[in-house]
Protein backbone atom coordinates (compact mmCIF):
# COMPACT_ATOMS: atom_id res chain seq x y z
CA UNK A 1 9.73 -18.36 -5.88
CA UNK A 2 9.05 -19.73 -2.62
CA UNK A 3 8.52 -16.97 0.10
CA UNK A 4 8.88 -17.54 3.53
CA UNK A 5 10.39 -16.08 6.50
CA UNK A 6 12.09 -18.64 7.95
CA UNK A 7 15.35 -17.90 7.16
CA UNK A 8 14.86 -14.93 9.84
CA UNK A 9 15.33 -17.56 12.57
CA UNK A 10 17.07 -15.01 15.01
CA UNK A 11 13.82 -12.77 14.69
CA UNK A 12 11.78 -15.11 15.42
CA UNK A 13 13.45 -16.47 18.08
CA UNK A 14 13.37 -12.79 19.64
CA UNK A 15 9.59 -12.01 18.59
CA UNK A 16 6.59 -13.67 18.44
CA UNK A 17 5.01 -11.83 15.79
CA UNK A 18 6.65 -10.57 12.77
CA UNK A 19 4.24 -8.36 10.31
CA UNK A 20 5.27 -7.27 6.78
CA UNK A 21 4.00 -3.81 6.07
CA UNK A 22 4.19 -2.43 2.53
CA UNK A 23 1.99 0.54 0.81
CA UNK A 24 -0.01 1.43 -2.46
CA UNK A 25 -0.47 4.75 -4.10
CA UNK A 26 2.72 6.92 -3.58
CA UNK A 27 3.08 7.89 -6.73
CA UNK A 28 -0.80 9.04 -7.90
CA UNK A 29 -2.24 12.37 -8.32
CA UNK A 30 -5.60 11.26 -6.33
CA UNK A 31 -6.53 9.73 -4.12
CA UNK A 32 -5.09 8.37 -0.56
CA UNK A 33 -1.77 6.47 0.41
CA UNK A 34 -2.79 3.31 1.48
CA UNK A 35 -0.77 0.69 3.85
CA UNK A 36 -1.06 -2.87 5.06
CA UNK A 37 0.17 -4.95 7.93
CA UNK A 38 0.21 -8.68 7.73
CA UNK A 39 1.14 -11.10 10.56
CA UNK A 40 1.31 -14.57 8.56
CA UNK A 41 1.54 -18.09 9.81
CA UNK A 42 5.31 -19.22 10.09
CA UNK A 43 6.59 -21.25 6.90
CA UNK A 44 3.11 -20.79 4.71
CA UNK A 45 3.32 -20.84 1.75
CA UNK A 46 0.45 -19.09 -1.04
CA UNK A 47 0.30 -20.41 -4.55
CA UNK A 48 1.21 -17.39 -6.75
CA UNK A 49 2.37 -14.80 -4.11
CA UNK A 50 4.60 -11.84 -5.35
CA UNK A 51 5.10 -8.45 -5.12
CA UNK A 52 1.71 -7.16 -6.30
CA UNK A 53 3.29 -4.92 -9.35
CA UNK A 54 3.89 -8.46 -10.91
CA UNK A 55 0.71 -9.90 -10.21
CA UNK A 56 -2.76 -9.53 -12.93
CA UNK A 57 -5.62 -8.19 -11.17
CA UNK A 58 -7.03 -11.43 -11.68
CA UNK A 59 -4.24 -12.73 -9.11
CA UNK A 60 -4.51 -10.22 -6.58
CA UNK A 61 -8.00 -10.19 -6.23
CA UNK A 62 -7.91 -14.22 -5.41
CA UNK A 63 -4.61 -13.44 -3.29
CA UNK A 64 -6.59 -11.17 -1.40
CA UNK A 65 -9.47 -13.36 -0.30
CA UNK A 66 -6.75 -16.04 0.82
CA UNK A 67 -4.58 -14.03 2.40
CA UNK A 68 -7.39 -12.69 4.74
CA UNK A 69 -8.32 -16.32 5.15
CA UNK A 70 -5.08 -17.58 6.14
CA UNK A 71 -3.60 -14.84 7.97
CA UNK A 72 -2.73 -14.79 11.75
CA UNK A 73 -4.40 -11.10 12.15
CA UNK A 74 -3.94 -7.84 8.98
CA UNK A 75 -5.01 -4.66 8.91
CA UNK A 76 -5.50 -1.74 6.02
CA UNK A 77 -5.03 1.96 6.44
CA UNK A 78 -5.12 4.87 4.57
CA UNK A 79 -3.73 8.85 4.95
CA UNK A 80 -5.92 11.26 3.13
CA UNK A 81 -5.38 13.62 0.24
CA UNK A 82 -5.41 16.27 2.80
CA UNK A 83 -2.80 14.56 4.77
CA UNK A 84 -0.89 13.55 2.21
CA UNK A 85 -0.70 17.53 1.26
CA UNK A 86 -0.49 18.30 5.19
CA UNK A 87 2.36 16.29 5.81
CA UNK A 88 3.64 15.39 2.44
CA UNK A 89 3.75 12.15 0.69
CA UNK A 90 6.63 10.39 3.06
CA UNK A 91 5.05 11.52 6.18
CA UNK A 92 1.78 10.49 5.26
CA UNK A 93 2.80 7.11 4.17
CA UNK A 94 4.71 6.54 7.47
CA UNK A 95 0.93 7.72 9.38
CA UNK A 96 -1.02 5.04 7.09
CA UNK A 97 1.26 1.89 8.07
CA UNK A 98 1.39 2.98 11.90
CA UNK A 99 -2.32 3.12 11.47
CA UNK A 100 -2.06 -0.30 9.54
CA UNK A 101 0.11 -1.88 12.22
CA UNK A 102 -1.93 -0.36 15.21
CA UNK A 103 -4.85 -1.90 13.25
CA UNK A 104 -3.71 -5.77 13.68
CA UNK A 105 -6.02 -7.59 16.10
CA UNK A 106 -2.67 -9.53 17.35
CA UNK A 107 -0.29 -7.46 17.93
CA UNK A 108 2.76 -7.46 16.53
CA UNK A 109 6.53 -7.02 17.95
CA UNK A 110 8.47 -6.60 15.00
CA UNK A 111 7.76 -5.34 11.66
CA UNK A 112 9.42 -6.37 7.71
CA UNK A 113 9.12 -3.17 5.92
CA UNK A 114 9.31 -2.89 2.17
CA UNK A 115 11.97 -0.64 0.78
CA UNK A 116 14.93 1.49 2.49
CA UNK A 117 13.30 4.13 4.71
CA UNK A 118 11.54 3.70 8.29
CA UNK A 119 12.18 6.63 10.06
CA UNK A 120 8.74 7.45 10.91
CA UNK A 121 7.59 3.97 11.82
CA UNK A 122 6.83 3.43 15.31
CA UNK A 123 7.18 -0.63 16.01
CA UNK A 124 11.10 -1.84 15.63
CA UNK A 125 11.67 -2.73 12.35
CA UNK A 126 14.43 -3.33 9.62
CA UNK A 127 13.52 -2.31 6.12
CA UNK A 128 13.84 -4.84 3.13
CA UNK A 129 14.85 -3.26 0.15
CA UNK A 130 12.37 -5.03 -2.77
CA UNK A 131 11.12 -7.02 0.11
CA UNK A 132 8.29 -7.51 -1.30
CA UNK A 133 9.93 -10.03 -3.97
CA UNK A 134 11.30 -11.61 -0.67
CA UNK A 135 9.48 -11.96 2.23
CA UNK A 136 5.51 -13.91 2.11
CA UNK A 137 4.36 -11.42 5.03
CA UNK A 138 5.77 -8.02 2.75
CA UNK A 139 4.23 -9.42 -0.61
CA UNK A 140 1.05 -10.47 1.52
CA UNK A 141 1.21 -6.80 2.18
CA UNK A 142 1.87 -4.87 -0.74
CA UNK A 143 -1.46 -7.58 -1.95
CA UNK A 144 -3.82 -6.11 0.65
CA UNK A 145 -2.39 -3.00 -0.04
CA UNK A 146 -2.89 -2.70 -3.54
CA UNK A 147 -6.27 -4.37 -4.16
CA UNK A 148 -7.65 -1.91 -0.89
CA UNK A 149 -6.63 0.79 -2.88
CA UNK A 150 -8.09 -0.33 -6.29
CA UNK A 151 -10.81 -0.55 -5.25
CA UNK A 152 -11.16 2.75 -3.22
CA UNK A 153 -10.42 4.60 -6.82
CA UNK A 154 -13.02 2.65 -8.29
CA UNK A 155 -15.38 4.14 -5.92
CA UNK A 156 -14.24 7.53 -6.38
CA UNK A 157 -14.42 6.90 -10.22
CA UNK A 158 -18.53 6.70 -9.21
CA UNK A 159 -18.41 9.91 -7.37
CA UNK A 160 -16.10 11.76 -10.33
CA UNK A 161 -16.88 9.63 -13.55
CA UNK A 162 -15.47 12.87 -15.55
CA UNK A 163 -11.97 11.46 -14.28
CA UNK A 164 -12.03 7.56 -15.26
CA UNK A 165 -10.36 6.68 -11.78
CA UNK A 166 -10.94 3.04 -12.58
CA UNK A 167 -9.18 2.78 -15.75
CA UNK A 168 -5.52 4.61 -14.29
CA UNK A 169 -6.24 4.73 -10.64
CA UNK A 170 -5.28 8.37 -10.00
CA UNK A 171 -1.93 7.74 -11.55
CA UNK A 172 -0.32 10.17 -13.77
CA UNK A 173 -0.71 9.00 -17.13
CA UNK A 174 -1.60 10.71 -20.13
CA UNK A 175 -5.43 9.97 -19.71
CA UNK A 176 -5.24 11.38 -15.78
CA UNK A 177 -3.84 14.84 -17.48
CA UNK A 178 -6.13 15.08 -20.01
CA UNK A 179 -8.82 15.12 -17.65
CA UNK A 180 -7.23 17.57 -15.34
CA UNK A 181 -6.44 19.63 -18.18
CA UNK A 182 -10.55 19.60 -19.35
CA UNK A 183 -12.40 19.96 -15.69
CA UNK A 184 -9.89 20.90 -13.36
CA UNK A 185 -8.83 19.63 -10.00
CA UNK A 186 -11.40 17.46 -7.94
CA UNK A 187 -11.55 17.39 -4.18
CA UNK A 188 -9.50 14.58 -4.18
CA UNK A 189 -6.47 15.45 -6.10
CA UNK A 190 -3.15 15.94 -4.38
CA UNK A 191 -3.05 19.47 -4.90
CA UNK A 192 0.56 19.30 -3.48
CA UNK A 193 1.26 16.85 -6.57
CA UNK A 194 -0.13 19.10 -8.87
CA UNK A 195 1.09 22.88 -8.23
CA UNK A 196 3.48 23.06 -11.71
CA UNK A 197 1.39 21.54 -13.77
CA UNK A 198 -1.69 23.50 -13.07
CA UNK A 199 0.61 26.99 -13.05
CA UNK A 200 1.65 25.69 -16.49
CA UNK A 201 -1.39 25.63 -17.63
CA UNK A 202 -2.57 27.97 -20.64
């Protein structure tokens, strides 16, 4: 499917630059939230683009080097684990795509936000619902967002190879348990993520 935002004519007839923003890593129990703002040339269109949940790694990784290639200005941000268990998972989401936006060497006037909440977003916006199926500048986004974040787990997998961060990314699957269950929490675990299953614990 082509994506493009020209069909927004009225926006951009009121704003110069329109960034999608979109995040990675709500859902894991390590690791930071990560966001990314995109401000995309008007009408271009990248072979392959799509919401990065549909996309191999193989396709996001060469998405990724074009998109930074092609793009008018983007910018990656994260919110800690201790954020994240600070301010809690919505709050610190809404921190790491200000920080994302803030982050764009052209600014931008109006922002495309993935899904249906934007309370805590600074910039005017209007959220898109599954925008990142949608909108170029949203999947460019969720792209960014996604591979950033990849690759920040596989770091941490270094750091805590006990874990295997690089085979589920900090997400809760059966693997990520197990290893919780054998060593424990690690300083980068959401502890906020994680209070019932460690009280449950034998």
């Amino acid at each position: 499917m082509k994506k493009t935002l020209d069909c927004d004519q009225q926006l951009y007839e009121q704003y110069a630059n329109i960034c999608g923003v979109d995040e990675a890593g709500r859902g894991p129990l390590a690791g930071p939230v990560c966001a990314a703002a995109v401000i995309l040339p008007r009408g271009i269109v990248l072979d392959g683009l799509n919401d990065s949940k549909k996309l191999n790694e193989k396709t996001r990784e060469r998405l990724y080097d074009e998109i930074y290639k092609v793009a008018v200005s983007c910018a990656v941000a994260f919110a800690t684990v201790e954020e994240i268990d600070n301010l809690n998972i919505l709050n610190a989401t809404y921190l790491a795509m200000n920080r994302a936006i803030e982050g764009l060497s052209v600014k931008a006037k109006f922002a495309l936000i993935d899904g249906n909440r934007s309370k805590g977003i600074k910039l005017k916006n209007k959220t898109v619902v599954a925008g990142d199926g949608i909108y170029a500048c949203i999947a460019a986004a969720s792209v960014l967002a996604k591979v950033s974040r990849d690759r920040y787990m596989k770091k941490l997998s270094l750091a805590y190879p006990q874990y295997e961060f690089h085979r589920h990314k900090g997400y809760p699957t059966k693997l990520h348990y197990d290893r919780i269950r054998e060593y424990g929490m690690s300083p980068v675990h959401r502890r906020s993520f994680l209070v019932k299953f460690m009280n449950n614990l034998p």
